[in-house]
N, C-alpha and C. Protein backbone atom coordinates (compact mmCIF):
# COMPACT_ATOMS: atom_id res chain seq x y z
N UNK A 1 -10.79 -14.14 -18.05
CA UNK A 1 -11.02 -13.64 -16.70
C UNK A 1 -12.05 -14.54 -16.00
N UNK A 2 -11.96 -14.66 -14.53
CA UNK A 2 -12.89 -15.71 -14.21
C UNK A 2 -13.93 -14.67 -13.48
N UNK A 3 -15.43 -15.04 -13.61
CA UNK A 3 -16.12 -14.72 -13.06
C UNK A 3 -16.27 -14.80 -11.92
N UNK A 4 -17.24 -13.91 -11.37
CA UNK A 4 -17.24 -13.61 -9.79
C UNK A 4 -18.21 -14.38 -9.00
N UNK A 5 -19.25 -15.21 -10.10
CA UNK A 5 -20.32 -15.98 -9.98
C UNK A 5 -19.50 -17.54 -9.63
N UNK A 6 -18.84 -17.78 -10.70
CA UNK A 6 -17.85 -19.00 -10.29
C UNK A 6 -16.59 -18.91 -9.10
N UNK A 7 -16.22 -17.56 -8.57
CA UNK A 7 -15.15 -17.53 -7.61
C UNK A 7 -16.26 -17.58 -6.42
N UNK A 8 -17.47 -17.19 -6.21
CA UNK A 8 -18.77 -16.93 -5.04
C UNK A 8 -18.93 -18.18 -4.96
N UNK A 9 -19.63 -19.24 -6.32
CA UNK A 9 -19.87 -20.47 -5.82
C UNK A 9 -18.70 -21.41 -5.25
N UNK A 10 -17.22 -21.39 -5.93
CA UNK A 10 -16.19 -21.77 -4.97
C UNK A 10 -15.86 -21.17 -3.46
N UNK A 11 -16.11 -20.20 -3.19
CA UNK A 11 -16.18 -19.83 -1.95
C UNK A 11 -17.32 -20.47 -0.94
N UNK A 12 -18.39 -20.72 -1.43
CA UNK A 12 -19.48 -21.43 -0.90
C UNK A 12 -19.25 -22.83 -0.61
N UNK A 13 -18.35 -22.89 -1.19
CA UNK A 13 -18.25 -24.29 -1.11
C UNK A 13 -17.34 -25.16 -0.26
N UNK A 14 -16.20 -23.67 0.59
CA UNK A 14 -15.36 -24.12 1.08
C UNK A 14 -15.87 -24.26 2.20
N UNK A 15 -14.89 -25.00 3.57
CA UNK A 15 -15.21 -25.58 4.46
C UNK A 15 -15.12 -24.10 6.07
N UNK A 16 -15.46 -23.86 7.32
CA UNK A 16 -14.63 -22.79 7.62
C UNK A 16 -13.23 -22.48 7.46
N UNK A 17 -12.92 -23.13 8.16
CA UNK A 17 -11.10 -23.09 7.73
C UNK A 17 -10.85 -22.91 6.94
N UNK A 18 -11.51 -23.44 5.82
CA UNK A 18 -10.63 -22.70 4.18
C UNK A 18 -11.21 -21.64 3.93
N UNK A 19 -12.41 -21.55 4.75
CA UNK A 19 -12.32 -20.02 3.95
C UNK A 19 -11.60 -19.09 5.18
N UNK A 20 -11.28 -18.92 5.69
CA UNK A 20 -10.48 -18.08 6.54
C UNK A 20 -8.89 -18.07 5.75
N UNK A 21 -9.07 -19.42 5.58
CA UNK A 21 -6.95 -19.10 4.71
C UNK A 21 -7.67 -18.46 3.60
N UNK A 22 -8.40 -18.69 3.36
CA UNK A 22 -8.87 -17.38 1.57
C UNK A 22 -9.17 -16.23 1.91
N UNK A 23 -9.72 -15.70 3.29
CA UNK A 23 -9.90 -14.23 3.58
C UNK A 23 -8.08 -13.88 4.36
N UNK A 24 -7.34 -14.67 5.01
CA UNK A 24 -5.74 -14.68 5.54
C UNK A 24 -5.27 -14.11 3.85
N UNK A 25 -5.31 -14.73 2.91
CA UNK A 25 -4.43 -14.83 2.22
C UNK A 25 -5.05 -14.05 1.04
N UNK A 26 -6.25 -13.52 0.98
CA UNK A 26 -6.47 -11.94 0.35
C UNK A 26 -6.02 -11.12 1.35
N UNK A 27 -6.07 -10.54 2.46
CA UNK A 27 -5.85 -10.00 3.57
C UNK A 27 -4.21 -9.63 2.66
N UNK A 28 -3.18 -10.73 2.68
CA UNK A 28 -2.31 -10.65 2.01
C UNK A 28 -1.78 -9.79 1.20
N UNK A 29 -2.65 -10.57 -0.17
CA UNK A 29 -2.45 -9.95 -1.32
C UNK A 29 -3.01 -7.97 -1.24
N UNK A 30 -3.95 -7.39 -0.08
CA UNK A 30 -3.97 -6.15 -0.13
C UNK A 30 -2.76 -5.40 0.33
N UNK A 31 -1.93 -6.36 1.34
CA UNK A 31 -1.24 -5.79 2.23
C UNK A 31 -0.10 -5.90 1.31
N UNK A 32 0.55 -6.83 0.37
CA UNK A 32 1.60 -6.66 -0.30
C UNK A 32 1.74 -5.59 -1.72
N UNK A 33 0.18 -5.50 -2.23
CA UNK A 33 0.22 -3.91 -3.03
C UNK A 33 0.35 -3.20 -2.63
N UNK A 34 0.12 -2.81 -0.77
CA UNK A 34 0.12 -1.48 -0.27
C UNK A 34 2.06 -1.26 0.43
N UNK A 35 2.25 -2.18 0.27
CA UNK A 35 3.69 -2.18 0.51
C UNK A 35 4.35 -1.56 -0.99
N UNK A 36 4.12 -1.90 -1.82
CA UNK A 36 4.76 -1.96 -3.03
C UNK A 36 4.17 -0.10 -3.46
N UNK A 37 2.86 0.24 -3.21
CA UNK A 37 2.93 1.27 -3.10
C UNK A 37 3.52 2.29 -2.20
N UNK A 38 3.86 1.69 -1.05
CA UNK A 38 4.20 3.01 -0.76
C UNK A 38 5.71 2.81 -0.55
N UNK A 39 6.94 1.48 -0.79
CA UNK A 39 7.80 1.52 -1.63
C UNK A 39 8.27 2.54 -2.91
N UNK A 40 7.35 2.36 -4.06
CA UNK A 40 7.37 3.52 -4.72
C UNK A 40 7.11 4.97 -4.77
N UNK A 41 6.73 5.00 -3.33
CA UNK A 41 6.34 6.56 -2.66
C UNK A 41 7.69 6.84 -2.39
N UNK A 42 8.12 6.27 -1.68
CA UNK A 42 9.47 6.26 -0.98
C UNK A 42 10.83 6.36 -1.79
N UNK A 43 10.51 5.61 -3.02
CA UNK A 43 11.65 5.83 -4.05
C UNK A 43 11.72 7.39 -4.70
N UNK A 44 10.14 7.46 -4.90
CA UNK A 44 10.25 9.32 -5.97
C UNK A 44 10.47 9.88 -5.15
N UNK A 45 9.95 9.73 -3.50
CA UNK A 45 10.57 10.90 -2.50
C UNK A 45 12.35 10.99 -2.68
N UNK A 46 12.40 9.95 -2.34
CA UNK A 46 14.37 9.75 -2.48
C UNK A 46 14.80 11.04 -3.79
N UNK A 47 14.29 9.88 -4.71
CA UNK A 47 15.00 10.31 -5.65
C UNK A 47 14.52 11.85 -5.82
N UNK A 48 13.67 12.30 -5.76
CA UNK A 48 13.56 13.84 -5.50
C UNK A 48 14.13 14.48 -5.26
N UNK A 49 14.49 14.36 -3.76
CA UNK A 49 14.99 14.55 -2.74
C UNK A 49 16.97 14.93 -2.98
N UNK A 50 17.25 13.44 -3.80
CA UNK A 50 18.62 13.31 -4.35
C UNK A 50 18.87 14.49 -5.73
N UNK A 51 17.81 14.79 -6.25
CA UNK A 51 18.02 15.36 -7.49
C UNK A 51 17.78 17.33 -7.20
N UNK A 52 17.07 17.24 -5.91
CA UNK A 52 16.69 19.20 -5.87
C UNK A 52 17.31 19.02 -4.34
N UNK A 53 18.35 18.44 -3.63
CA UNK A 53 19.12 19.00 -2.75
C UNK A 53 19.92 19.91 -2.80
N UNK A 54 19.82 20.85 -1.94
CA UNK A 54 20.88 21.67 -2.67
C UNK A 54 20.35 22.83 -3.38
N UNK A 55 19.10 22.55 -4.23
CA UNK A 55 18.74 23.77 -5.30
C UNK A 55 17.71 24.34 -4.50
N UNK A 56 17.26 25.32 -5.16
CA UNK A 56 16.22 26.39 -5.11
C UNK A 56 14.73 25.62 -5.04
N UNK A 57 15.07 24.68 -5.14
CA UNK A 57 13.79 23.69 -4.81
C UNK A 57 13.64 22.74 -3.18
N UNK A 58 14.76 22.92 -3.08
CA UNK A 58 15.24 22.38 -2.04
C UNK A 58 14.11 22.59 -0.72
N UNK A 59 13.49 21.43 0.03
CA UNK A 59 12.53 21.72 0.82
C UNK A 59 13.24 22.01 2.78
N UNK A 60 12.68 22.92 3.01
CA UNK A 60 12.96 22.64 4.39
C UNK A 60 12.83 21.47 5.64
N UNK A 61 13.61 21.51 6.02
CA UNK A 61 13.99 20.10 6.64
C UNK A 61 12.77 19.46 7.64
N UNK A 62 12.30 20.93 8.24
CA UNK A 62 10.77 20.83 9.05
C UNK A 62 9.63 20.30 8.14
N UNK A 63 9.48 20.98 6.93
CA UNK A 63 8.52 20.92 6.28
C UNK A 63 8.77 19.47 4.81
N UNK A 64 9.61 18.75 4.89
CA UNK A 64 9.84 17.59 4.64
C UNK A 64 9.43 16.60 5.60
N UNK A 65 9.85 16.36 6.87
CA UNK A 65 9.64 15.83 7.61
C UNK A 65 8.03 15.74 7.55
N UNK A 66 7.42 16.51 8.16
CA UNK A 66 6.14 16.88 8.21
C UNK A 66 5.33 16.56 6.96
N UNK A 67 5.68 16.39 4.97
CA UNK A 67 5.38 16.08 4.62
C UNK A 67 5.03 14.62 4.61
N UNK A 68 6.38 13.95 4.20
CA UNK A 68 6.52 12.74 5.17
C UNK A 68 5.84 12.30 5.69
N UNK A 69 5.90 12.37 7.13
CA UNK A 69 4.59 11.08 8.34
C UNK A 69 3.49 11.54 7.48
N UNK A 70 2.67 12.54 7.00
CA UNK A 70 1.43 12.75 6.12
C UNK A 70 1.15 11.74 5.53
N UNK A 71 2.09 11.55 4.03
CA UNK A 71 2.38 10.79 3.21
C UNK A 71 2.26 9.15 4.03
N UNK A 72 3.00 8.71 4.74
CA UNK A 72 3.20 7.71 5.65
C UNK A 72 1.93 7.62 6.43
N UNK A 73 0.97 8.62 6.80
CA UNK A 73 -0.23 8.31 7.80
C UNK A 73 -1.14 8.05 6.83
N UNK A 74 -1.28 8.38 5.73
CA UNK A 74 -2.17 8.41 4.69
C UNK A 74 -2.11 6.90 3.96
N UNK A 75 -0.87 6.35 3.75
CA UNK A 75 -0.69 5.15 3.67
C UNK A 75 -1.12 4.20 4.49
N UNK A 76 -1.04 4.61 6.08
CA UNK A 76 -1.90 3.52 7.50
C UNK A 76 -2.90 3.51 7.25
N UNK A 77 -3.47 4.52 6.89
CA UNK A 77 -5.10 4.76 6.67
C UNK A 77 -5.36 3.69 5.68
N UNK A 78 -4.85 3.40 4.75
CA UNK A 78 -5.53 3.21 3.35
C UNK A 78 -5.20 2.18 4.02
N UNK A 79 -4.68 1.17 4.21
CA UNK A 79 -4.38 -0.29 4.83
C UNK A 79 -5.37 -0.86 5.77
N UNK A 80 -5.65 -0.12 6.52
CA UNK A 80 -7.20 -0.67 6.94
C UNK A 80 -8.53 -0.17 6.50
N UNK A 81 -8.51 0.47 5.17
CA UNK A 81 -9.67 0.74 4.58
C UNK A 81 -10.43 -1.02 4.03
């Protein structure tokens, strides 16, 4: 694992511009986990969704919805945390 002492002094060392493509391109790397999470939000909803349609589990169409954007606003949030 590389230390944070040796990734600080490489950061120090860069020029402005490079360090802006290194804060661009972490910027990145947060924004493509938070995709991938809430991808997999989106899949267990599905598949949920596909598996208790229909049954006694079955959610109302208002109160899906409404879960939903929650789920989805809670995700905006965390993206500019």
């Amino acid at each position: 694992m590389v230390s944070e002492e040796l990734i600080l002094h490489k950061i120090n060392a860069l020029s402005p511009n490079k360090l802006a493509e290194v804060i661009d391109f972490i910027d990145f790397l947060a924004e493509r986990e938070n995709s991938k999470v809430r991808a997999e939000r989106f899949s267990q909803i599905s598949n949920y969704a596909i598996q208790k349609g229909g049954t006694e589990f079955d959610l109302d169409n208002d109160l899906e919805q409404a879960a939903l954007e929650n789920l989805l606003a809670i995700d905006e949030a965390k993206a500019f945390d």
